[in-house]
Protein backbone atom coordinates (compact mmCIF):
# COMPACT_ATOMS: atom_id res chain seq x y z
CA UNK A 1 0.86 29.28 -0.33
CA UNK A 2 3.87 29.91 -2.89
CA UNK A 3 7.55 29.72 -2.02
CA UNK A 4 10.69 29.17 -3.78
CA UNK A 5 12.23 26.60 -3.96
CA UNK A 6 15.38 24.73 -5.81
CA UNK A 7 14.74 22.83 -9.20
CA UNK A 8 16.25 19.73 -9.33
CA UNK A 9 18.65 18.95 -12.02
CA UNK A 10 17.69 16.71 -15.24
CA UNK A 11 18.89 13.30 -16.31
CA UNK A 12 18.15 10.98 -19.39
CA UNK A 13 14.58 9.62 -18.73
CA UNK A 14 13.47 6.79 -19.43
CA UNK A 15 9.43 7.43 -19.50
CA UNK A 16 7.93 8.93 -22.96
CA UNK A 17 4.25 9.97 -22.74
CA UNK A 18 0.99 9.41 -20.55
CA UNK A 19 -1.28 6.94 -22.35
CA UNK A 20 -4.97 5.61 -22.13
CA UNK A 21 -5.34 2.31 -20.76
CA UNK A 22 -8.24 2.45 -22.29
CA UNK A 23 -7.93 3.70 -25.68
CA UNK A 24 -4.56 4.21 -26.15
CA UNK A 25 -4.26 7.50 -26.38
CA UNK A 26 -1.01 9.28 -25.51
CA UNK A 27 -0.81 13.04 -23.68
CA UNK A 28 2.52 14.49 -23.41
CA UNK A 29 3.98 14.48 -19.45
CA UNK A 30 2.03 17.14 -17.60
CA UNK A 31 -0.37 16.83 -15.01
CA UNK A 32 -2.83 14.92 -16.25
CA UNK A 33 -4.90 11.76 -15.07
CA UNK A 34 -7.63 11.09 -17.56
CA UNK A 35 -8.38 10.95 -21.30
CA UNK A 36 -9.77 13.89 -21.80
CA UNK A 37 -10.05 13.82 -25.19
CA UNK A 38 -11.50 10.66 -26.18
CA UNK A 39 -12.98 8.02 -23.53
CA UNK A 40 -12.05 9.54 -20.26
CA UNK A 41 -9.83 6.31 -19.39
CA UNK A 42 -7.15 6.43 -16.66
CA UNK A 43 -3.73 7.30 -17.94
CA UNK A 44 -0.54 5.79 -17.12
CA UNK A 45 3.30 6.42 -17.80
CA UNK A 46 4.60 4.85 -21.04
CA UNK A 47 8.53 3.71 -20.95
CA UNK A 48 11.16 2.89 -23.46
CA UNK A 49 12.00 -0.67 -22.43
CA UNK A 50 14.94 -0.60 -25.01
CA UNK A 51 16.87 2.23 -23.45
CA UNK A 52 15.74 0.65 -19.65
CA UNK A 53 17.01 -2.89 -20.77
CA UNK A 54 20.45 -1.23 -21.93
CA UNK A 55 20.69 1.25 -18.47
CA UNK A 56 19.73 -1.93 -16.18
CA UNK A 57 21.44 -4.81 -14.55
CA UNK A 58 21.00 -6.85 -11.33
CA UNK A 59 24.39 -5.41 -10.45
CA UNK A 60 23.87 -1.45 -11.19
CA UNK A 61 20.89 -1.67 -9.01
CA UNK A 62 22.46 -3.51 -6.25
CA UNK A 63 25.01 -0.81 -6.77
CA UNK A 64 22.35 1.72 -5.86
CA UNK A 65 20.67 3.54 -2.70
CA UNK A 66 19.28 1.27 -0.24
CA UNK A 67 16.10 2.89 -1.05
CA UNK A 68 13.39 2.64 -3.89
CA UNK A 69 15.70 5.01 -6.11
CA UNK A 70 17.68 2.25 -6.85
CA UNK A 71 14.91 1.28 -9.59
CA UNK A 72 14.94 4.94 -10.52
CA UNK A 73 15.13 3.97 -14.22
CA UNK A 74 11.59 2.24 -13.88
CA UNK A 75 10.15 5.63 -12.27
CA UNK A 76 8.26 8.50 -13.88
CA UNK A 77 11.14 11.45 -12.74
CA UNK A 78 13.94 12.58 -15.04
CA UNK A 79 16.03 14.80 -12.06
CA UNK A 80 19.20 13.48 -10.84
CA UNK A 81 18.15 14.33 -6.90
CA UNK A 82 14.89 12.94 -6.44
CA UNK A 83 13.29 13.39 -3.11
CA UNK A 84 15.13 10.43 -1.19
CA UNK A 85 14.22 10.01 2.59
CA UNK A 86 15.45 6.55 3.13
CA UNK A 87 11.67 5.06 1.85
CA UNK A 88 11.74 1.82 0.70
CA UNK A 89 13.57 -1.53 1.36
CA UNK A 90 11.69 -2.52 3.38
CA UNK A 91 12.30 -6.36 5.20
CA UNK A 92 10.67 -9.47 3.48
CA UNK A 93 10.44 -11.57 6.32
CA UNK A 94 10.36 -15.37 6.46
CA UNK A 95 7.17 -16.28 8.70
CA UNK A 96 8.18 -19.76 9.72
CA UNK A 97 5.87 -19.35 12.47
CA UNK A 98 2.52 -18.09 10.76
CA UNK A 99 3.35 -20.75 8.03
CA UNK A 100 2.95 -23.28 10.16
CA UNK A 101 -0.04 -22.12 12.08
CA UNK A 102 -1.34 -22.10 8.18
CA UNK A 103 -0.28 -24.42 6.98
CA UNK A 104 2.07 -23.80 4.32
CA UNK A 105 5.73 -24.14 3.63
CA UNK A 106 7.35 -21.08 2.60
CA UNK A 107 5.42 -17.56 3.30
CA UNK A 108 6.81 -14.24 3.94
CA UNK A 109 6.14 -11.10 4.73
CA UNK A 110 6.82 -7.60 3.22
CA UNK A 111 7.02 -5.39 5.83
CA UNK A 112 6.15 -1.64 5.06
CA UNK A 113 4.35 -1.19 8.38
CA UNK A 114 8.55 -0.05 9.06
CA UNK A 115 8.83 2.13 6.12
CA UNK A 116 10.28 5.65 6.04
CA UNK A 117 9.73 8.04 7.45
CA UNK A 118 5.73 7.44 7.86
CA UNK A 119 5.30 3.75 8.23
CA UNK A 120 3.38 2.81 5.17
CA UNK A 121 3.40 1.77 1.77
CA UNK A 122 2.11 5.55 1.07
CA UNK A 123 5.84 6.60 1.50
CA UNK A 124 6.61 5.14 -1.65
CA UNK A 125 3.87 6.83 -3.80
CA UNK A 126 4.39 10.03 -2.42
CA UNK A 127 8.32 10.46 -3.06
CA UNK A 128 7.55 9.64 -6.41
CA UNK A 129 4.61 12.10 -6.95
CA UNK A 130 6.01 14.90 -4.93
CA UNK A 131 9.92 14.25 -7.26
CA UNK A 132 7.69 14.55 -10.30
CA UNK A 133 5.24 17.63 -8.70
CA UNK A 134 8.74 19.49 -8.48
CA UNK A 135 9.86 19.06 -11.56
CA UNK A 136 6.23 20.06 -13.10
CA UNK A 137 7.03 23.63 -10.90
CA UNK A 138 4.47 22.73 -8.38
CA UNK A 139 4.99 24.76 -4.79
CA UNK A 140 1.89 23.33 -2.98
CA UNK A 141 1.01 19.93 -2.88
CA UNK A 142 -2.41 18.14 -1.72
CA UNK A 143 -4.02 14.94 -1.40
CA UNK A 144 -7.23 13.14 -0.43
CA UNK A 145 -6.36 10.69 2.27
CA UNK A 146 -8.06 7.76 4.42
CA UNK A 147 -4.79 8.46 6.63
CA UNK A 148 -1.70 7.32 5.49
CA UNK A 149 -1.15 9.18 2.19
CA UNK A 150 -2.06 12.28 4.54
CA UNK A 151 0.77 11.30 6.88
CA UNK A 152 2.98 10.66 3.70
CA UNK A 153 2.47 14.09 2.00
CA UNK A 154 2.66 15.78 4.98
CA UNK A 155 6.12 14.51 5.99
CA UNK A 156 7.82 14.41 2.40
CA UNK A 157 6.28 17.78 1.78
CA UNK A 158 8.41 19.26 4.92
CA UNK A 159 11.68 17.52 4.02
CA UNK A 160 11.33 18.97 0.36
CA UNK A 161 10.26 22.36 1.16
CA UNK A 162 7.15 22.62 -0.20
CA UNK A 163 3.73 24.04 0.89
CA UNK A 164 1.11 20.84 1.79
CA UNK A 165 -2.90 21.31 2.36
CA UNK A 166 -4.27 17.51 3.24
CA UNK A 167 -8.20 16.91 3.21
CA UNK A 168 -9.20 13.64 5.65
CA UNK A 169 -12.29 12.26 6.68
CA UNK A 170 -13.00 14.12 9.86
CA UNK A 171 -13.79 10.16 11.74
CA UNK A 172 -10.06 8.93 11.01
CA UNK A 173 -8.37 7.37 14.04
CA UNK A 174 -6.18 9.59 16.44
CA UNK A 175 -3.16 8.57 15.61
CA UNK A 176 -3.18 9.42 11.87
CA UNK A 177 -4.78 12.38 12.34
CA UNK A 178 -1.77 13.49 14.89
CA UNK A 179 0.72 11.90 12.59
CA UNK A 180 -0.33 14.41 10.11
CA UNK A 181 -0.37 17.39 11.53
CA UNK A 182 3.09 17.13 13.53
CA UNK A 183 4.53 18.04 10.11
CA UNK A 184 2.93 21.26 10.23
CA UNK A 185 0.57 21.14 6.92
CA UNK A 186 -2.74 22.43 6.70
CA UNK A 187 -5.22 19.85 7.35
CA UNK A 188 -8.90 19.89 5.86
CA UNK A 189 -11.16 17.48 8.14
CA UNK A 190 -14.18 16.98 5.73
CA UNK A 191 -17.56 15.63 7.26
CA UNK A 192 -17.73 12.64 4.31
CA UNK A 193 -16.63 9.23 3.74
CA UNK A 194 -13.46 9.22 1.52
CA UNK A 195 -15.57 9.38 -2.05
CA UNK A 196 -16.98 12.61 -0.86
CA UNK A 197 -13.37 13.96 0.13
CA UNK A 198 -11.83 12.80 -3.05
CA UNK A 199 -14.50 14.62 -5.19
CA UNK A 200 -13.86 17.98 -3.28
CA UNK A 201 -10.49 17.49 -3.96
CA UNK A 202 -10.47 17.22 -7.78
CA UNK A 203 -13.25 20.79 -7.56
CA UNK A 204 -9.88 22.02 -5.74
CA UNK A 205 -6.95 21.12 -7.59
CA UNK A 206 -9.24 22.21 -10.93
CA UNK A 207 -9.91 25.77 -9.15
CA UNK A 208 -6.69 26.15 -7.60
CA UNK A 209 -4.26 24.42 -9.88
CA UNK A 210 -2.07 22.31 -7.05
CA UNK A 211 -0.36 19.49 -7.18
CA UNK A 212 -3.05 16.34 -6.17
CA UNK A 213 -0.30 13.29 -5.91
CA UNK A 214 -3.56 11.06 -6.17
CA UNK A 215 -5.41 13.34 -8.53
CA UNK A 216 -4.05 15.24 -10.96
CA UNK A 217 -0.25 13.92 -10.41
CA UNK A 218 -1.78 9.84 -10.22
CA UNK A 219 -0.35 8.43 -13.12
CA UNK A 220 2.97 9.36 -11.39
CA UNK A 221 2.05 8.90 -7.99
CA UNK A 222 0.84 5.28 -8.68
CA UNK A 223 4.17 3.95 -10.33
CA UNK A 224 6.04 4.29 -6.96
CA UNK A 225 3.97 1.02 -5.64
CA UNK A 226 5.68 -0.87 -7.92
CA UNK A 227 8.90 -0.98 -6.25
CA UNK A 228 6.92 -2.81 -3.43
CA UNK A 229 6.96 -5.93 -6.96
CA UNK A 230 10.76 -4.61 -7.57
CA UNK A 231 12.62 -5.57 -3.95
CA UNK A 232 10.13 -8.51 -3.37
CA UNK A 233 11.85 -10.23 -6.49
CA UNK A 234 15.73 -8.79 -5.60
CA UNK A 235 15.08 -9.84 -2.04
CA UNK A 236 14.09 -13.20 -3.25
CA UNK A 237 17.54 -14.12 -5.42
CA UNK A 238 16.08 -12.76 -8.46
CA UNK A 239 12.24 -14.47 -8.45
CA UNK A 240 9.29 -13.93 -8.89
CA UNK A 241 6.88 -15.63 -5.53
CA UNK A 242 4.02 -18.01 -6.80
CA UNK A 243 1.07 -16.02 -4.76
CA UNK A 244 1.06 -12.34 -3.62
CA UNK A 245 -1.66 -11.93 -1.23
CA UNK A 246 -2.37 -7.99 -0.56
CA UNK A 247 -4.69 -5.49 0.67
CA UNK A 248 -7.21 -3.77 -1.81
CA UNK A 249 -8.22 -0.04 -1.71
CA UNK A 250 -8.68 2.05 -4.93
CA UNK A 251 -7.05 -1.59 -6.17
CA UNK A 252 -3.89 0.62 -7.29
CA UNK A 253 -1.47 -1.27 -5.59
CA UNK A 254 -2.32 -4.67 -6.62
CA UNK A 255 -2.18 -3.71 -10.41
CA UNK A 256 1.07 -1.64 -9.90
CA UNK A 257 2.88 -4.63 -7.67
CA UNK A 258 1.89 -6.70 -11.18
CA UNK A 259 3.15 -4.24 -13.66
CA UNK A 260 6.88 -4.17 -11.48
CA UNK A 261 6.93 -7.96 -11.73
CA UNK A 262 5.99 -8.11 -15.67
CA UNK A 263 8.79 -4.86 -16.09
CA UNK A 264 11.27 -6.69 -14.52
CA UNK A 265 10.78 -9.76 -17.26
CA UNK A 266 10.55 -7.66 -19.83
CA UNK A 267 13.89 -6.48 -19.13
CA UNK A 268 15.91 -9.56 -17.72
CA UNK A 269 16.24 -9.24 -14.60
CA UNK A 270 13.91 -12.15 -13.83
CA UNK A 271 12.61 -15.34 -15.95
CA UNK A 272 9.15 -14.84 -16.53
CA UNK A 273 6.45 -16.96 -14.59
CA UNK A 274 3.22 -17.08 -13.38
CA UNK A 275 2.16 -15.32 -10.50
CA UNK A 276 -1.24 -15.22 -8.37
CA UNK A 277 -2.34 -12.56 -7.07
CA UNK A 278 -5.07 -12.23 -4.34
CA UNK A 279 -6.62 -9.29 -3.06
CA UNK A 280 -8.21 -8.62 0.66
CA UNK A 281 -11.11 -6.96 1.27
CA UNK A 282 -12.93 -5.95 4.67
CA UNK A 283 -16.68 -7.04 4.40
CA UNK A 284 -17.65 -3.32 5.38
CA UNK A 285 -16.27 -1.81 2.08
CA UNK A 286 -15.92 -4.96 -0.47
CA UNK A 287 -16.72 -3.90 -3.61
CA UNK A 288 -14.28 -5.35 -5.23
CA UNK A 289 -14.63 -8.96 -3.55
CA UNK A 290 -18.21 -8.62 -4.32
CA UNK A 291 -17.82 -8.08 -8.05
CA UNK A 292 -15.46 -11.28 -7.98
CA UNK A 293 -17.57 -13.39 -5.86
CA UNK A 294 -20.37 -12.34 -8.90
CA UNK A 295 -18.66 -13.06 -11.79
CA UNK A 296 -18.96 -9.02 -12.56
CA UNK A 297 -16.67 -7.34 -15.22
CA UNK A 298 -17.46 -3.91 -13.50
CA UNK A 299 -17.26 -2.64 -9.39
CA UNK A 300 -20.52 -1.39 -7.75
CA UNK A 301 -19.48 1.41 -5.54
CA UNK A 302 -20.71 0.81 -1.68
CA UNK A 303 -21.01 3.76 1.25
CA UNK A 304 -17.92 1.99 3.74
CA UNK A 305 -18.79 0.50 6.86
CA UNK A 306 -15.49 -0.99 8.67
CA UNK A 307 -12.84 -0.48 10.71
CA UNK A 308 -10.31 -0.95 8.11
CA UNK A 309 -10.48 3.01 7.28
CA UNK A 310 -7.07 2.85 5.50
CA UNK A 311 -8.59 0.60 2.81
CA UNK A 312 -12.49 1.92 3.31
CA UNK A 313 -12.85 2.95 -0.70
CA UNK A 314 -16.24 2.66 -2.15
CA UNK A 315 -15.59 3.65 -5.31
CA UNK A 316 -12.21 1.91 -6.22
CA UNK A 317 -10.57 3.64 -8.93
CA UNK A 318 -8.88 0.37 -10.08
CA UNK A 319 -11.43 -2.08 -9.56
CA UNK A 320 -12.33 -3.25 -12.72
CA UNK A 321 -8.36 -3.78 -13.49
CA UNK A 322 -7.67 -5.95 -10.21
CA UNK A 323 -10.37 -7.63 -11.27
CA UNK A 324 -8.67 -8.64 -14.31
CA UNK A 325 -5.65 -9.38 -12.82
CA UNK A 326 -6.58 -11.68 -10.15
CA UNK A 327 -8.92 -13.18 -12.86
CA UNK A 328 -6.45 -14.16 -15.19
CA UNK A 329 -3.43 -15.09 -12.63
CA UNK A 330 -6.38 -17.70 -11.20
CA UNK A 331 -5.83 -15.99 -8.30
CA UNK A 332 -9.17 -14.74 -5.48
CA UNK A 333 -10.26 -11.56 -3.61
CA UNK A 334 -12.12 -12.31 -0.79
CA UNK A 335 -13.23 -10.16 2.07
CA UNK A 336 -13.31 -10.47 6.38
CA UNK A 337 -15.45 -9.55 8.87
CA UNK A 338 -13.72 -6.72 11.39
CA UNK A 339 -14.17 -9.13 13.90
CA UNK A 340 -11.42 -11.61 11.72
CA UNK A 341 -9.36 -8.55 11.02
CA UNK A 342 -8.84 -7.75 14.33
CA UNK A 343 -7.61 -11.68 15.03
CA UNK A 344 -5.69 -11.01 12.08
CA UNK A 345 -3.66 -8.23 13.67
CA UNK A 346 -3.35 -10.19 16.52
CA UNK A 347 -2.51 -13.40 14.39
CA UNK A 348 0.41 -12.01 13.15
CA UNK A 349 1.94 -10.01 16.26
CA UNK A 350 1.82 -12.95 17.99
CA UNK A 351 3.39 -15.41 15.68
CA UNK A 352 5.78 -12.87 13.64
CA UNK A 353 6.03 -10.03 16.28
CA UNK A 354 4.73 -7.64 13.25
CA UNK A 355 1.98 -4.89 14.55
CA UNK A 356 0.07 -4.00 11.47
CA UNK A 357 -2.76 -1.95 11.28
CA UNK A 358 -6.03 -3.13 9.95
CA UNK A 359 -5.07 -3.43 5.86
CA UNK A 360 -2.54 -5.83 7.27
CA UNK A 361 -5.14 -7.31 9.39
CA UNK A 362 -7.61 -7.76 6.56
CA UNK A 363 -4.74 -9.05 4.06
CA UNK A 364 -3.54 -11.97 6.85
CA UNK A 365 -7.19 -12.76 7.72
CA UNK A 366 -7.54 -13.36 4.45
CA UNK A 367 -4.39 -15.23 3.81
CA UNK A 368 -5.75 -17.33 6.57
CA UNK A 369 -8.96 -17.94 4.77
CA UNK A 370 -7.36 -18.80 1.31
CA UNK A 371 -5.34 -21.51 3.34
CA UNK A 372 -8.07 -23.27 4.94
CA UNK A 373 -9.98 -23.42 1.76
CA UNK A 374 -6.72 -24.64 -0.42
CA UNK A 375 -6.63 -21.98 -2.12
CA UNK A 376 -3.40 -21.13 -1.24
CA UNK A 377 -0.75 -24.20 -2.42
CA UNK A 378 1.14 -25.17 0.37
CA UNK A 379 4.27 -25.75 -1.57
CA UNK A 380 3.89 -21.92 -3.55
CA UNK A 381 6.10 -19.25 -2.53
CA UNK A 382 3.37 -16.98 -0.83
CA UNK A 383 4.38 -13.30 -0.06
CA UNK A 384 2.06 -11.39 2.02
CA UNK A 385 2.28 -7.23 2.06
CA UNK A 386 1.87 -5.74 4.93
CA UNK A 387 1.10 -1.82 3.86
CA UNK A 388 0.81 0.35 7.69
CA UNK A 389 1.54 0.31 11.01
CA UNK A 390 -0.14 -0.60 14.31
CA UNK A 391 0.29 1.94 16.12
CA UNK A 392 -1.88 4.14 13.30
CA UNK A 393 -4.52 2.05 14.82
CA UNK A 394 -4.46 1.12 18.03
CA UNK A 395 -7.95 2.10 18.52
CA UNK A 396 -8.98 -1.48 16.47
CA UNK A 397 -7.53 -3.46 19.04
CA UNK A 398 -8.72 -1.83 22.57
CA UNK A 399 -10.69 -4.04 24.27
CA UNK A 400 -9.72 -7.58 22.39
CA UNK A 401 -5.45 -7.97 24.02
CA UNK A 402 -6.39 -8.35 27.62
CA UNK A 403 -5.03 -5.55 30.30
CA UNK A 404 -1.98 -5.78 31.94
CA UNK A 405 -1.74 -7.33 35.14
CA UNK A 406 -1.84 -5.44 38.30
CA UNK A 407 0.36 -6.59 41.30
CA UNK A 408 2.15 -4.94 44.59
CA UNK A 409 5.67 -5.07 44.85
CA UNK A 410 5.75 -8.17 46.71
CA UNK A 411 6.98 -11.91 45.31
CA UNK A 412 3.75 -13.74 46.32
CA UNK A 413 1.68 -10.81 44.58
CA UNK A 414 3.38 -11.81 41.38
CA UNK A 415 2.98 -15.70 42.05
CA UNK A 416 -0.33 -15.59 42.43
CA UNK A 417 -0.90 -13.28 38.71
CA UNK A 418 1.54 -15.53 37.21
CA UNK A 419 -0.83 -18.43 38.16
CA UNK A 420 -3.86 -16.82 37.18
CA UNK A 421 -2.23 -16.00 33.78
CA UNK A 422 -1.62 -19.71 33.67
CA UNK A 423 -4.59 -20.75 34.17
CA UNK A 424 -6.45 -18.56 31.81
CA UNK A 425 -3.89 -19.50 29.15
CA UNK A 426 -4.46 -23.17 29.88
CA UNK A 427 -8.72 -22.89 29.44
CA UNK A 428 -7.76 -20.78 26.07
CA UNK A 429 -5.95 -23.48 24.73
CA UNK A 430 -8.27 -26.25 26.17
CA UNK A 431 -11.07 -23.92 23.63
CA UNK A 432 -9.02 -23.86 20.40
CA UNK A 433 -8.63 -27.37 20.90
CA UNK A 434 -12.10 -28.40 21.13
């Protein structure tokens, strides 16, 4: 599965070394995700703040693509034609609407479920690891996937030429699964939860030596969520919200959306203040609301259980640091029942006209549940992310949005539906009042 394919050409970077979160440690900038030689800590990418702060203004990156290369100083790639399909920029909408059903005065949404060109957050991530898998002289790139990063790979793989094998959970919902293999990859179906995929994938990318974006490429896959921290704040006026509210997996997103925020004061491009952030959970794979709700300093995994596949990681990666985070911002994490992430999927499509798929269920049924127990300030700025589409998961809402109504083609057949519709709407209204 080898094929040439063009190198891109190299610009100043702006990222020095991989280091240990742990220990400190630094590696040099190869494919590399753990500390191999001294604790076996996660490693990130290191930057030169200096030379970003003298690159950067607000203006140069307005001045930019209308996609998340605009921040390309904060990213881990040093070409000068990184993989750009339009990803990113995604609308932060103002939900009058499911504010006031809430309670609260000024929420919003970031939208990814309309991201390019997969409709999720994943799209981000991936253009990032698959520019920096190119420039390492990878030719086939791989990931282990609850859906969307499969999707992702898959697609950004085809526009940039280069050979993709995908390994899924062989139980994910149709429409990912079809969504993946339109873009003509090689898909593994593995009979395992997503722990059991992920640890065949690292025996893999050891024996065969590909590029893993969420494996042996992570520390450069993971940097591409904080652009999702980088528009929210341009899209804003240049600010930071008071409370991010957002869906937690391997808990990689949450700590990345807080490392864009903190870059972005370290440089000057915002004034610095304090942010909460808040994490969502579904009850069926919450081990990271569990080790909150405990007072834990360290993540228990659990086998997942819920419909919320997308999110439906037992062993979080990241726990222990979204832990920390939402400790020290006094922000929550709190988990939902399936049951409340289905009404919030149906929450927000009704109030915002947004179809998310269950992470954005889980993170508005949460939302909802901060409110009612004021945890939420109704007078913060409250963004809520939104990280996948509906229509990945239609399956979660069969069943629970009523059928269409079936009429001839005759004016007094549709009077009499239109009453009955009435009616029922009436008695469903006369029950959330009582």
């Amino acid at each position: 599965m080898t094929q040439s394919i063009e190198r891109p050409t190299v610009a100043a970077q702006t990222f020095s070394a991989l280091k240990c979160r742990e220990c400190g440690e630094t590696y040099d900038l190869g494919a590399k995700h753990v500390c191999e030689d001294v604790c076996f800590g996660p490693l990130e990418v290191a930057y030169d703040y200096d030379a970003i702060r003298q690159r950067v203004s607000r203006s140069t990156i307005q001045a930019g693509p209308l996609s998340i290369w605009r921040y390309k100083d904060f990213l881990p790639v040093s070409s000068d034609n990184p993989i750009d399909v339009g990803t990113g920029m995604t609308p932060l909408v103002r939900a009058n609407r499911l504010a006031r059903r809430l309670g609260l005065k000024e929420l919003y949404i970031k939208n990814d479920a309309v991201n390019m060109p997969t409709l999720s957050f994943k799209d981000r991530v991936v253009s990032v690891a698959l520019t920096r898998a190119r420039e390492l002289g990878f030719t086939t790139v791989s990931c282990a996937s609850t859906g969307n990063l499969a999707n992702s790979t898959a697609a950004i793989a085809a526009h940039a030429g280069l050979d993709c094998c995908v390994f899924i959970p062989s139980d994910l919902e149709a429409g990912k699964v079809l969504g993946t293999l339109v873009y003509g990859p090689t898909v593994m179906a593995v009979h395992g939860n997503y722990d059991q995929v992920n640890r065949l994938c690292s025996e893999v990318a050891n024996t065969y030596g590909w590029g893993f974006v969420n494996i042996n490429l992570r520390p450069y896959y993971s940097e591409g969520s904080k652009t999702l921290g980088f528009e929210v704040a341009e899209q804003l006026g240049w600010r930071l919200p008071d409370h991010i509210v957002a869906p937690l997996a391997s808990g990689s997103l949450f700590t990345k959306i807080y490392k864009g925020f903190q870059e972005f004061t370290k440089v000057g491009l915002v004034d610095a203040k304090d942010v909460r952030f808040s994490g969502a959970q579904a009850e069926g794979c919450s081990p990271i609301a569990q080790a909150f709700k405990e007072g834990r300093d360290f993540v228990t995994p659990v086998k997942p259980n819920t419909i919320a596949k997308s999110i439906a990681i037992g062993n979080p990666a990241d726990g222990i640091y979204a832990l920390d985070i939402a400790r020290k911002t006094n922000g929550n994490i709190e988990s939902v029942t399936d049951a409340e992430v289905v009404d919030g999927m149906k929450l927000l499509a009704e109030t915002e006209g947004i179809f998310t798929e269950t992470a954005g269920g889980t993170t508005i049924a949460v939302l909802k549940k901060l409110a009612e127990a004021g945890k939420i300030d109704p007078d913060e700025c409250t963004v809520a992310y939104i990280t996948g589409n509906g229509l990945k998961t239609q399956e979660a809402v069969q069943g629970y949005i009523g059928e269409p109504l079936a009429i001839e083609p005759k004016l007094d057949s549709f009077e009499r539906a239109l009453e009955r519709a009435r009616t029922l709407d009436r008695l469903e209204w006369q029950q959330v009042l009582v």
